[in-house]
PDB file of N, CA and C in Angstrom:
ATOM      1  N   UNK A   1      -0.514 140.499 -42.560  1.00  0.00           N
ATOM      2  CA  UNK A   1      -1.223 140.056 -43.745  1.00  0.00           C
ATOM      3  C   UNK A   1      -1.201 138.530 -43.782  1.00  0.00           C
ATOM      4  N   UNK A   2      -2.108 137.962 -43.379  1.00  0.00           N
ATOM      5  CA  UNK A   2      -2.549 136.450 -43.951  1.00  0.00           C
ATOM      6  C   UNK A   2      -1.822 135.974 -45.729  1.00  0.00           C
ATOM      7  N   UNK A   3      -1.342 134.634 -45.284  1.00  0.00           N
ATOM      8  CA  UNK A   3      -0.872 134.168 -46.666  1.00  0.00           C
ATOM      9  C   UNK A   3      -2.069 132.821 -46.884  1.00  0.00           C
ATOM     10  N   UNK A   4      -2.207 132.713 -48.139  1.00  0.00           N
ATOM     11  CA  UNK A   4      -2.880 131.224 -48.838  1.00  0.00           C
ATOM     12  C   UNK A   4      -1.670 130.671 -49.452  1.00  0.00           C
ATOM     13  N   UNK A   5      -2.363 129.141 -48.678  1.00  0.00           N
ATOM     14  CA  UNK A   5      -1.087 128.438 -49.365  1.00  0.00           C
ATOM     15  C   UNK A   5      -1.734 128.257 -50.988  1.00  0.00           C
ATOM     16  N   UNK A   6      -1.272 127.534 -52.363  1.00  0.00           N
ATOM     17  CA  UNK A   6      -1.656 127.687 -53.132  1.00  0.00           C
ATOM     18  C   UNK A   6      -2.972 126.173 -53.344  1.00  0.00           C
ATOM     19  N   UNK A   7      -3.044 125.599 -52.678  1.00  0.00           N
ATOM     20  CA  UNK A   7      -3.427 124.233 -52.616  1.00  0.00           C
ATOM     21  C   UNK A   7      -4.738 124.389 -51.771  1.00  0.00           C
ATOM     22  N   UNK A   8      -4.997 125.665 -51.098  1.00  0.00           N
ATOM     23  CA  UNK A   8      -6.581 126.207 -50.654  1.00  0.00           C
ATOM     24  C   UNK A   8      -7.062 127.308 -51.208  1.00  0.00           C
ATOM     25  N   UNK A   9      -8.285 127.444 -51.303  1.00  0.00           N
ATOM     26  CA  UNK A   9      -8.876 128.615 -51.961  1.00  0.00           C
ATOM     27  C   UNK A   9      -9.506 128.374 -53.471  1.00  0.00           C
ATOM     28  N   UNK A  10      -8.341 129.109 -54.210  1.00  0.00           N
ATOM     29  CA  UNK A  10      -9.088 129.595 -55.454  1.00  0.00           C
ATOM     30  C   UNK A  10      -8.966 128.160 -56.417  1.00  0.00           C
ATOM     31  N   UNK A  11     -10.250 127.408 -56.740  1.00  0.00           N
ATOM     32  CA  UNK A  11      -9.978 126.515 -57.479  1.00  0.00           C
ATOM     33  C   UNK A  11      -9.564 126.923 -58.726  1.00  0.00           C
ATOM     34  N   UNK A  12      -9.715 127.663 -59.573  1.00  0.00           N
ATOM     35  CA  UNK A  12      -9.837 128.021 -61.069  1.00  0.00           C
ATOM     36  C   UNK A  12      -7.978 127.836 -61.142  1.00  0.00           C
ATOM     37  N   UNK A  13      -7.344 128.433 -60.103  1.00  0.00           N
ATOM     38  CA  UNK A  13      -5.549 128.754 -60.446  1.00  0.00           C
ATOM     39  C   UNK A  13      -5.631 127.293 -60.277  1.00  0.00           C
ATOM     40  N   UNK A  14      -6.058 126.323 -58.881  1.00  0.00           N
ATOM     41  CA  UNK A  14      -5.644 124.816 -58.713  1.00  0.00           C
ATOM     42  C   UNK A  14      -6.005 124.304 -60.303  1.00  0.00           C
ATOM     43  N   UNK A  15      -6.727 124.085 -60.946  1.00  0.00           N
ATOM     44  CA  UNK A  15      -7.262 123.443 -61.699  1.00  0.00           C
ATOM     45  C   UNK A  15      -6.468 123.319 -62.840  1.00  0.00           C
ATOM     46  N   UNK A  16      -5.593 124.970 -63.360  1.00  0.00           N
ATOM     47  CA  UNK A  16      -4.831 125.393 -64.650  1.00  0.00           C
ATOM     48  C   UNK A  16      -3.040 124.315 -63.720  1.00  0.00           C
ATOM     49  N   UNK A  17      -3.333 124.886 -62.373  1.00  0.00           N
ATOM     50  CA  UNK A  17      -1.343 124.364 -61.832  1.00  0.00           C
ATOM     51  C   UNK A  17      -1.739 122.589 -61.440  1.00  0.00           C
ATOM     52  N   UNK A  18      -2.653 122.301 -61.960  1.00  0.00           N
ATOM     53  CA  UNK A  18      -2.624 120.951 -61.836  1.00  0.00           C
ATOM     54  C   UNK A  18      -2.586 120.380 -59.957  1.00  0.00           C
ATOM     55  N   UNK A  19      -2.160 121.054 -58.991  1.00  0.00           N
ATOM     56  CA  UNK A  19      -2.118 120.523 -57.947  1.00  0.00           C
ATOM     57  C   UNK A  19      -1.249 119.915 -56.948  1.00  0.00           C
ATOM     58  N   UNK A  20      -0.731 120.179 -56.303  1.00  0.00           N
ATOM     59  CA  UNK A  20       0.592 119.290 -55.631  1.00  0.00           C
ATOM     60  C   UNK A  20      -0.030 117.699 -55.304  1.00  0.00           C
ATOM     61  N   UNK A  21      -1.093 117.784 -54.685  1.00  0.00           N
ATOM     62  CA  UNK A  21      -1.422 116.500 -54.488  1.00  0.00           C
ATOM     63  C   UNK A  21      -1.593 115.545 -55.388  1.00  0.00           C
ATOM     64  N   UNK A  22      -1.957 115.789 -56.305  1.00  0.00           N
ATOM     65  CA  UNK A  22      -2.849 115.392 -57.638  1.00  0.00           C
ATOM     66  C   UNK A  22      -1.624 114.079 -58.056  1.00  0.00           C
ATOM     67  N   UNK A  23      -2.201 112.783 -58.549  1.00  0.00           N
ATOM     68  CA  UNK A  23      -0.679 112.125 -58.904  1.00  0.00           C
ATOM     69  C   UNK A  23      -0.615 112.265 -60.428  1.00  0.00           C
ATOM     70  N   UNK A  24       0.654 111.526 -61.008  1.00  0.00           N
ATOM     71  CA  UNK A  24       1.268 111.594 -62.401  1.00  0.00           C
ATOM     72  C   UNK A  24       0.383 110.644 -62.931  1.00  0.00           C
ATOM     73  N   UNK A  25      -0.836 110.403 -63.481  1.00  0.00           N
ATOM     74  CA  UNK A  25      -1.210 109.206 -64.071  1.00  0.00           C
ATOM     75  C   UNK A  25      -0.744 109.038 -65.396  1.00  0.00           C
ATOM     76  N   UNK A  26      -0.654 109.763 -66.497  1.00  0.00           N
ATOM     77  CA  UNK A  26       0.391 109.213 -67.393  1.00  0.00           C
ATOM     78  C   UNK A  26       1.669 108.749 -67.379  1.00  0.00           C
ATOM     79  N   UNK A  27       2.284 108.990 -66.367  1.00  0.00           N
ATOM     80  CA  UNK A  27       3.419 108.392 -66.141  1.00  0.00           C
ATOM     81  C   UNK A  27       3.629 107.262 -65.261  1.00  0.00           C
ATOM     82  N   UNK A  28       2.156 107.058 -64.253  1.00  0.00           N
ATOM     83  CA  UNK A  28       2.189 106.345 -63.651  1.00  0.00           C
ATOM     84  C   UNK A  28       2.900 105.869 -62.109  1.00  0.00           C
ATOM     85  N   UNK A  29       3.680 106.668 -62.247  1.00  0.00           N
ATOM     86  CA  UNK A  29       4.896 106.784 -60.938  1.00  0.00           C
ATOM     87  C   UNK A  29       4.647 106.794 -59.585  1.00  0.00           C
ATOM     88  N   UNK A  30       3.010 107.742 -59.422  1.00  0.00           N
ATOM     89  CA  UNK A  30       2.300 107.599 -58.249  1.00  0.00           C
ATOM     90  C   UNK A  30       2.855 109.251 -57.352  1.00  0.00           C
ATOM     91  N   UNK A  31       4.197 109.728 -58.056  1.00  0.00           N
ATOM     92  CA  UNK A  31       4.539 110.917 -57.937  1.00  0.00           C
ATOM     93  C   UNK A  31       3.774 112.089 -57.708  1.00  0.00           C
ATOM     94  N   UNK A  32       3.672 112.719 -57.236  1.00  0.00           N
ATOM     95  CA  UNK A  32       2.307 114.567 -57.308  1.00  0.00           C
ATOM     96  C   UNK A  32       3.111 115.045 -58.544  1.00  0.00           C
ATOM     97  N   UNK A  33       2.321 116.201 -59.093  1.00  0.00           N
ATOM     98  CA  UNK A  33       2.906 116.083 -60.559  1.00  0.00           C
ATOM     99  C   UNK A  33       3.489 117.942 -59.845  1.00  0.00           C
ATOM    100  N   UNK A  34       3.104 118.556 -58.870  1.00  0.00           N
ATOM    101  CA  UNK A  34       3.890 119.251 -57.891  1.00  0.00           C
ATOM    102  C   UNK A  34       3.776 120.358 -58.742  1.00  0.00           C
ATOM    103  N   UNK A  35       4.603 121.815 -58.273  1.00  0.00           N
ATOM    104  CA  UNK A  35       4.769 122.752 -58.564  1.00  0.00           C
ATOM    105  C   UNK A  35       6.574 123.613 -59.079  1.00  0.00           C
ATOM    106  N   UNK A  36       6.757 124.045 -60.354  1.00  0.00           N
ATOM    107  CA  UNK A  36       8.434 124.436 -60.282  1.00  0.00           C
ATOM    108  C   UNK A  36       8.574 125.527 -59.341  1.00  0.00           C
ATOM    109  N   UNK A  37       7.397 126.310 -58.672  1.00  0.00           N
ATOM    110  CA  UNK A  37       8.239 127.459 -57.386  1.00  0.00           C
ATOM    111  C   UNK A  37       7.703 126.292 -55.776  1.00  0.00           C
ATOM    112  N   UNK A  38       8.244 127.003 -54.899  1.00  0.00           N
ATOM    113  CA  UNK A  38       8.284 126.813 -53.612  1.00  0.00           C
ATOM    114  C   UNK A  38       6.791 128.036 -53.502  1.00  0.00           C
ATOM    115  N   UNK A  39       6.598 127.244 -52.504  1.00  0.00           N
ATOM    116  CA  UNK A  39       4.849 128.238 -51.704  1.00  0.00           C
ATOM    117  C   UNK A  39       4.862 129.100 -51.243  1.00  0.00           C
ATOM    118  N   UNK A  40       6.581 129.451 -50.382  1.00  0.00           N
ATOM    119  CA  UNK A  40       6.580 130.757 -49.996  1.00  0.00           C
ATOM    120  C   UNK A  40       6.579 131.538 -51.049  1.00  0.00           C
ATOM    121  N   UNK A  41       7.481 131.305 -52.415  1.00  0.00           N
ATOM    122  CA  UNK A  41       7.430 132.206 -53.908  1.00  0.00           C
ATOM    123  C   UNK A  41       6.100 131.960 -54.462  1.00  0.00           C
ATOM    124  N   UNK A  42       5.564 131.531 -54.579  1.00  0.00           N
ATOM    125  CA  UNK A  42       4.255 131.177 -54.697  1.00  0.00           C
ATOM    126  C   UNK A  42       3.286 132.450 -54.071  1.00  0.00           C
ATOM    127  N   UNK A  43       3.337 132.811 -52.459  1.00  0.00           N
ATOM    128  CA  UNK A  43       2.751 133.309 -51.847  1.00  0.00           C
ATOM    129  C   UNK A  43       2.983 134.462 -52.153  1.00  0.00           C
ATOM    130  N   UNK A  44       4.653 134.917 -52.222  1.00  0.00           N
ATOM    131  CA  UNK A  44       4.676 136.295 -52.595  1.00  0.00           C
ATOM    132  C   UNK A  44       4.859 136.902 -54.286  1.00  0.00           C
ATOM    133  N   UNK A  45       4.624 136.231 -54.768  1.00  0.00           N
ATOM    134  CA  UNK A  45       4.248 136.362 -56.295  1.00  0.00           C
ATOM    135  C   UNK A  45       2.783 136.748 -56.280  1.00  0.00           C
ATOM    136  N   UNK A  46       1.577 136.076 -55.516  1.00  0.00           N
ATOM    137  CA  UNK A  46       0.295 136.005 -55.434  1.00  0.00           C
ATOM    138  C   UNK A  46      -0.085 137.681 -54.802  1.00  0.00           C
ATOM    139  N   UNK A  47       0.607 137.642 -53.684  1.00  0.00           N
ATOM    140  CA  UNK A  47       0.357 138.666 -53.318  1.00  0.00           C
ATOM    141  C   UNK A  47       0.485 140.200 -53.958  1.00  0.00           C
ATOM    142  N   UNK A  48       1.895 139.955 -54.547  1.00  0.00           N
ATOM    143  CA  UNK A  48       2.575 140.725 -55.371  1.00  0.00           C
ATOM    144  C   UNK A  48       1.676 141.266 -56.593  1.00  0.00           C
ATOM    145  N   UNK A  49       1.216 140.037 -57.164  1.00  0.00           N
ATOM    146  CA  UNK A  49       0.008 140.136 -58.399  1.00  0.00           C
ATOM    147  C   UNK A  49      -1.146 141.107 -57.585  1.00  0.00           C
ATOM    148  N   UNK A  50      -1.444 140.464 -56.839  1.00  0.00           N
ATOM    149  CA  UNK A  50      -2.541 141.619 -56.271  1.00  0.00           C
ATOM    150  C   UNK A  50      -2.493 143.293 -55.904  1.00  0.00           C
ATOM    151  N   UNK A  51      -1.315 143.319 -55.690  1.00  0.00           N
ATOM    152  CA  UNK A  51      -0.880 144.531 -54.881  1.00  0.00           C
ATOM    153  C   UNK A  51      -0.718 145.645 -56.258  1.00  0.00           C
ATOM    154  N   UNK A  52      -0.126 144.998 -57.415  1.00  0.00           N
ATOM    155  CA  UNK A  52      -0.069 145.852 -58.830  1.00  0.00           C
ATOM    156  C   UNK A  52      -1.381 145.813 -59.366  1.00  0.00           C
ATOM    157  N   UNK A  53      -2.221 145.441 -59.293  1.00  0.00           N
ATOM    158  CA  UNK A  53      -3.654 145.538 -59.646  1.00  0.00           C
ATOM    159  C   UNK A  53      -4.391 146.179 -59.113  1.00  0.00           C
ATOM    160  N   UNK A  54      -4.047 146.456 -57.985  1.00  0.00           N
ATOM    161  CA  UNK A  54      -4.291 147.328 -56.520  1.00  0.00           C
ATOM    162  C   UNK A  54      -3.934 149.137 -57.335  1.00  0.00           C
ATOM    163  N   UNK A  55      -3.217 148.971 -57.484  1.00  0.00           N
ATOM    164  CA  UNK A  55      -2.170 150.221 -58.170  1.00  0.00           C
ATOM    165  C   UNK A  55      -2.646 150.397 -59.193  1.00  0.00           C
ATOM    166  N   UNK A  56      -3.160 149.929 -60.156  1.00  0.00           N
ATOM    167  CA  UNK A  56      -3.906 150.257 -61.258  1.00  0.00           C
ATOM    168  C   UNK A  56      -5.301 150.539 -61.503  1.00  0.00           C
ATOM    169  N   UNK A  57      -5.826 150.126 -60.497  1.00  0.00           N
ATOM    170  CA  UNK A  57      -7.305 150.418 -59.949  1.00  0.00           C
ATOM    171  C   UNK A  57      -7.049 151.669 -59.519  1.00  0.00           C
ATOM    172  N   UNK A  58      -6.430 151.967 -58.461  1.00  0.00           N
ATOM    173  CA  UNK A  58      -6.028 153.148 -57.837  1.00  0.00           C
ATOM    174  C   UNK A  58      -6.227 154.509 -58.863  1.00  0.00           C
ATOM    175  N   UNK A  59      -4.912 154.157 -60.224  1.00  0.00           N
ATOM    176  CA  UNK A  59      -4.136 154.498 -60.809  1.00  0.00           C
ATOM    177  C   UNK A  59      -5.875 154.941 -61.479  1.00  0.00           C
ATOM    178  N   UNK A  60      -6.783 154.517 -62.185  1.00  0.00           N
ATOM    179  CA  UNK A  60      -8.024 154.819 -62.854  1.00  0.00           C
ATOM    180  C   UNK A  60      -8.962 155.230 -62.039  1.00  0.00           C
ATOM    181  N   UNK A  61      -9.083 154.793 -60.597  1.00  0.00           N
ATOM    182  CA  UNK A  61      -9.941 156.053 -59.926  1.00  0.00           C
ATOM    183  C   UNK A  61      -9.571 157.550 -59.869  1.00  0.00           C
ATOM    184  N   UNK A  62      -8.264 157.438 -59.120  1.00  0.00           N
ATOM    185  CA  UNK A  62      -7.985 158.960 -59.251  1.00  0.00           C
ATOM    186  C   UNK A  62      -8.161 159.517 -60.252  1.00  0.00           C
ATOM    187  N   UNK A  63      -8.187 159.083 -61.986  1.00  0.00           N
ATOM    188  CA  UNK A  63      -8.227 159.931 -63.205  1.00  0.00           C
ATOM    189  C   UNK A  63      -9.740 160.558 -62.886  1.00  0.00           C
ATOM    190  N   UNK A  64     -10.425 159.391 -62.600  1.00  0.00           N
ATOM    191  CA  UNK A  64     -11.656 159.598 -62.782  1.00  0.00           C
ATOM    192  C   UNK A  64     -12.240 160.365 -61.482  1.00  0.00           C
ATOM    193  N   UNK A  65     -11.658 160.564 -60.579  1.00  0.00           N
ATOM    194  CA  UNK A  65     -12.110 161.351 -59.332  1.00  0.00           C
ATOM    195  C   UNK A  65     -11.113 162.756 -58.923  1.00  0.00           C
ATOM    196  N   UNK A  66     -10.129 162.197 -59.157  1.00  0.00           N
ATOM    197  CA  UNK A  66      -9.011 163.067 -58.739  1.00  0.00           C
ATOM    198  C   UNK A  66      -8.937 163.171 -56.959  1.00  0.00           C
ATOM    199  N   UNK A  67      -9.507 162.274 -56.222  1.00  0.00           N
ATOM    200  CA  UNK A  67      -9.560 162.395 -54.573  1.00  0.00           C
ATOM    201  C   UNK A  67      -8.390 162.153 -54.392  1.00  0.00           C
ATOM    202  N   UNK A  68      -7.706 162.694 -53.394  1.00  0.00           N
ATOM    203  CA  UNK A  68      -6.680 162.428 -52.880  1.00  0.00           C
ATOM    204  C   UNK A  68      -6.439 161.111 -52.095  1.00  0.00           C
ATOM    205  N   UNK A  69      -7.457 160.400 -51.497  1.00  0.00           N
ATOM    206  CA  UNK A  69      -7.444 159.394 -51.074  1.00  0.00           C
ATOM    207  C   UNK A  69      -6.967 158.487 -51.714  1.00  0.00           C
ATOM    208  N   UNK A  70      -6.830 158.094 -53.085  1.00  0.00           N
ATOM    209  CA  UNK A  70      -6.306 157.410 -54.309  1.00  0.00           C
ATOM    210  C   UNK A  70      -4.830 157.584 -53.801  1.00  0.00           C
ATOM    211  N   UNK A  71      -4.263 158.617 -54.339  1.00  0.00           N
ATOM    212  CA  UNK A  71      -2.948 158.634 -54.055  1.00  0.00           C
ATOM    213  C   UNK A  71      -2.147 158.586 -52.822  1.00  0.00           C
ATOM    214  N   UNK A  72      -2.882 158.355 -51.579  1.00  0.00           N
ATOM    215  CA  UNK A  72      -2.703 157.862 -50.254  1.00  0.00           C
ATOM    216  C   UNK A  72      -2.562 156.618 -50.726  1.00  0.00           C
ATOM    217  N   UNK A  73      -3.434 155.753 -50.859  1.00  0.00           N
ATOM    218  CA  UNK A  73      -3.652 154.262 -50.871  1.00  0.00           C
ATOM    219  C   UNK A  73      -2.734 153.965 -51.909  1.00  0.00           C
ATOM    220  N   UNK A  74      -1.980 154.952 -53.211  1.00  0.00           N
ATOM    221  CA  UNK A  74      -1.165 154.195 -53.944  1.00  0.00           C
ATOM    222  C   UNK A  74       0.026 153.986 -53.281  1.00  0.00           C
ATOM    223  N   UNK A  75       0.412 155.295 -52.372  1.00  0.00           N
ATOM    224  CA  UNK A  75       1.502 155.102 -51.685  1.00  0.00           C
ATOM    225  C   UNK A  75       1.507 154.190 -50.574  1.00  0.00           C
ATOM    226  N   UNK A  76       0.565 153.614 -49.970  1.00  0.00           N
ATOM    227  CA  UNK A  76       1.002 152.613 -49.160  1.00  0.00           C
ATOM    228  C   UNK A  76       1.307 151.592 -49.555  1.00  0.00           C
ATOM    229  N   UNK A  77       0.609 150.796 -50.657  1.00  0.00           N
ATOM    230  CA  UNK A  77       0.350 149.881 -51.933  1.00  0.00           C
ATOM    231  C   UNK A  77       2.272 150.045 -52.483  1.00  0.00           C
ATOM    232  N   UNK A  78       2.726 151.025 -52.872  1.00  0.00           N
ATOM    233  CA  UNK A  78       4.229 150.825 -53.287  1.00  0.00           C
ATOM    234  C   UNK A  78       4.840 150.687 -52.474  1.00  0.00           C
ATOM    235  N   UNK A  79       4.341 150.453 -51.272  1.00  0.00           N
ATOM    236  CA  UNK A  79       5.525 150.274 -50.036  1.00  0.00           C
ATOM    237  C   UNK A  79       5.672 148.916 -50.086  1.00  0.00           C
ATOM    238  N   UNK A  80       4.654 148.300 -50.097  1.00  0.00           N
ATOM    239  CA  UNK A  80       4.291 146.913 -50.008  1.00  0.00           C
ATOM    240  C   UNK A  80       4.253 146.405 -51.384  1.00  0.00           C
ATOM    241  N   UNK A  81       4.254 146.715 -52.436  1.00  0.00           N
ATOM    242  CA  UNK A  81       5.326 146.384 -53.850  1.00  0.00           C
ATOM    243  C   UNK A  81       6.540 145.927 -53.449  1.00  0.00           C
ATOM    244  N   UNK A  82       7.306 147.318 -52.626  1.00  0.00           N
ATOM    245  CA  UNK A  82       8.402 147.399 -52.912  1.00  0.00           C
ATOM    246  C   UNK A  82       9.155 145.971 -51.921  1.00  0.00           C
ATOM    247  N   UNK A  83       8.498 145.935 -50.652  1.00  0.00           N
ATOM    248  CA  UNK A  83       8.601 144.972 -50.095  1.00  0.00           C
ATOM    249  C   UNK A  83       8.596 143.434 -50.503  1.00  0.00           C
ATOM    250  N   UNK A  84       7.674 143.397 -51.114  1.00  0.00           N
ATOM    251  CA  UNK A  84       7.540 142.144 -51.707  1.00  0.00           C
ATOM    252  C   UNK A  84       7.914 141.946 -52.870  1.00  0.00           C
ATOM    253  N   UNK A  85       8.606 142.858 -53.751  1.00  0.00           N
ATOM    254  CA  UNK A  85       9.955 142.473 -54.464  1.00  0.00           C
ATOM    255  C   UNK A  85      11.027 142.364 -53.956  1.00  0.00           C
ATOM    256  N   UNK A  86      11.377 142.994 -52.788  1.00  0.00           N
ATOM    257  CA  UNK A  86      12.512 142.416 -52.068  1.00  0.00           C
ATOM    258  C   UNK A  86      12.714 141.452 -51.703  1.00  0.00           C
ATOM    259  N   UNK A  87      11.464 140.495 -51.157  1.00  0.00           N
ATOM    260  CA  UNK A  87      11.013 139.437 -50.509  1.00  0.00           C
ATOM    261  C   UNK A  87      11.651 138.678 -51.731  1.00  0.00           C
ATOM    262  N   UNK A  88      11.070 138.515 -52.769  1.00  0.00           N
ATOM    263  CA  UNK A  88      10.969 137.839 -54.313  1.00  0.00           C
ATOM    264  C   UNK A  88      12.954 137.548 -54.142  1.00  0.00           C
ATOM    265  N   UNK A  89      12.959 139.113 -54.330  1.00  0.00           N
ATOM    266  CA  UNK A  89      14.743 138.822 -54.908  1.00  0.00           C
ATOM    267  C   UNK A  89      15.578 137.684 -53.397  1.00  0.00           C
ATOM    268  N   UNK A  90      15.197 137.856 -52.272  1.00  0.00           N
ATOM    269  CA  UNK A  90      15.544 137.372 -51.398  1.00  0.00           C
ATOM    270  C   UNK A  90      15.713 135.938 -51.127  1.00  0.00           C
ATOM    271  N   UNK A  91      14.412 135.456 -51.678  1.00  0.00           N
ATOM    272  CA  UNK A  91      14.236 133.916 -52.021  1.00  0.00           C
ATOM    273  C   UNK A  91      15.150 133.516 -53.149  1.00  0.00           C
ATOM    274  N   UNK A  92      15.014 134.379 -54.429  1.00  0.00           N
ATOM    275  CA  UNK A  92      15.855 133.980 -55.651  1.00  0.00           C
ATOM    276  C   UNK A  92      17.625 134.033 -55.046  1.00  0.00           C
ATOM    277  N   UNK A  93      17.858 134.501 -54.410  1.00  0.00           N
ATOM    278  CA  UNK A  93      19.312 134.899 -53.794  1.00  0.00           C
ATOM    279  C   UNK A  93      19.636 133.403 -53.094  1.00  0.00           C
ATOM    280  N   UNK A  94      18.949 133.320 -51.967  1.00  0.00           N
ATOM    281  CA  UNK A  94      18.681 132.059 -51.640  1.00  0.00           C
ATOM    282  C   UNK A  94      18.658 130.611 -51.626  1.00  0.00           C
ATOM    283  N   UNK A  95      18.165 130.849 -53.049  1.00  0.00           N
ATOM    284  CA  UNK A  95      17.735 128.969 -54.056  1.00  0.00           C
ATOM    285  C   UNK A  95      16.530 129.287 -52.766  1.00  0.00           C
ATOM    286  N   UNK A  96      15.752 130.133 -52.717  1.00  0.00           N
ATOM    287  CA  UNK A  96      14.191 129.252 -52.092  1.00  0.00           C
ATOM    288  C   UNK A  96      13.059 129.414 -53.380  1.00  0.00           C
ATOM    289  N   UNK A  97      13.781 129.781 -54.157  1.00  0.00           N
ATOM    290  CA  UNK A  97      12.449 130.150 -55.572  1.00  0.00           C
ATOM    291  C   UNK A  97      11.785 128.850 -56.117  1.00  0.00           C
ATOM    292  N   UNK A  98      12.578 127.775 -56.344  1.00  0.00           N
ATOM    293  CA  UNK A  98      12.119 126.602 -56.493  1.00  0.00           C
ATOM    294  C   UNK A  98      11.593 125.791 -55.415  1.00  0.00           C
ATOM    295  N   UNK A  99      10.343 124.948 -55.908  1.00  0.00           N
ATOM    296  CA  UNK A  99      10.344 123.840 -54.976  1.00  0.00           C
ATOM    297  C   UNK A  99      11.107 122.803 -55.266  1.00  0.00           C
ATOM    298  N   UNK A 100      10.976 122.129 -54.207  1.00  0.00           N
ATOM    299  CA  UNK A 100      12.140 120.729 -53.740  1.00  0.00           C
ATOM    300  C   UNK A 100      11.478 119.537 -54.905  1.00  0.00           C
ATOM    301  N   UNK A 101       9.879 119.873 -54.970  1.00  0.00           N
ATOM    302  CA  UNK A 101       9.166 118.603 -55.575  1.00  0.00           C
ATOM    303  C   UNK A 101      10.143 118.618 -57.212  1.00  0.00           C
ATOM    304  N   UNK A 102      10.409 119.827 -58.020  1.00  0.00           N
ATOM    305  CA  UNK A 102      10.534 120.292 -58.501  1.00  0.00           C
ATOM    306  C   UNK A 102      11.932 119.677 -59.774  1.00  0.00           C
ATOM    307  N   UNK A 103      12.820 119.464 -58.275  1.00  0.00           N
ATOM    308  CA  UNK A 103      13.903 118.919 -58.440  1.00  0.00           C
ATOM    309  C   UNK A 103      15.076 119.777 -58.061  1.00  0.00           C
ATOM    310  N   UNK A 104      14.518 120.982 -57.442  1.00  0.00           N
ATOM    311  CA  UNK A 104      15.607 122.316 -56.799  1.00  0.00           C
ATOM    312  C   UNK A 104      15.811 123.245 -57.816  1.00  0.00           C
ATOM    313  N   UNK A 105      17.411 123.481 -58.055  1.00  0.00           N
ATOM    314  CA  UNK A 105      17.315 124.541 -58.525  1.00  0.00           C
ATOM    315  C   UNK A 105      18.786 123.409 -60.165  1.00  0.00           C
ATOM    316  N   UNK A 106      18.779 124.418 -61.099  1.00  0.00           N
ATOM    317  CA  UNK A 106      19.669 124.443 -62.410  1.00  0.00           C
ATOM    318  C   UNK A 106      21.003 123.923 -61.765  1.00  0.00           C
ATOM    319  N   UNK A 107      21.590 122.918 -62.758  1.00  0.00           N
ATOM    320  CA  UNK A 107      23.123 122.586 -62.112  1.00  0.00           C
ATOM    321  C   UNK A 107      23.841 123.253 -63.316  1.00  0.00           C
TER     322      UNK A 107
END
């Protein structure tokens, strides 16, 4: 599975997270005004979001069809949930949940 970093692609999310590149002009500092997760948490949060939306689509075809194919595709879909909450807790275990721009992690 291909990852996006968060800084290509979908402008509408760049536009609301302000941008890593982007500098501090009220503050002036010349600083990127950056992101509080790291890109790999970033990536698997993104993905993660998709994959439960995935499951809920699923979750309203089958009502509406009852095909079994639905509940194939949900079960592969929770595999890869389940994965990428592991992933999630793995980073948080870590200190990789934060980015560095960020200032790391709580003292």
């Amino acid at each position: 599975m291909a990852t996006m970093n968060r800084n290509e692609g979908n402008v509408g999310m760049e536009g609301q997270r302000g941008g890593q590149q982007q500098g501090n002009v009220q503050g002036g500092l010349g600083q990127g005004v950056g992101s509080p997760i790291s890109n790999e948490a970033y990536n698997v949060i993104t993905a993660l979001q998709a994959k439960l939306e995935g499951l809920e689509a699923y979750r309203k075809y089958q009502k509406d069809g009852g095909s079994s194919i639905w509940q194939e595709l949900s079960q592969a879909d929770i595999q890869c949930v389940t994965t990428l909450v592991d992933e999630l807790e793995n980073l948080v275990k870590g200190g990789k949940l934060r980015s560095q721009i960020s200032g790391g992690t709580k003292s």
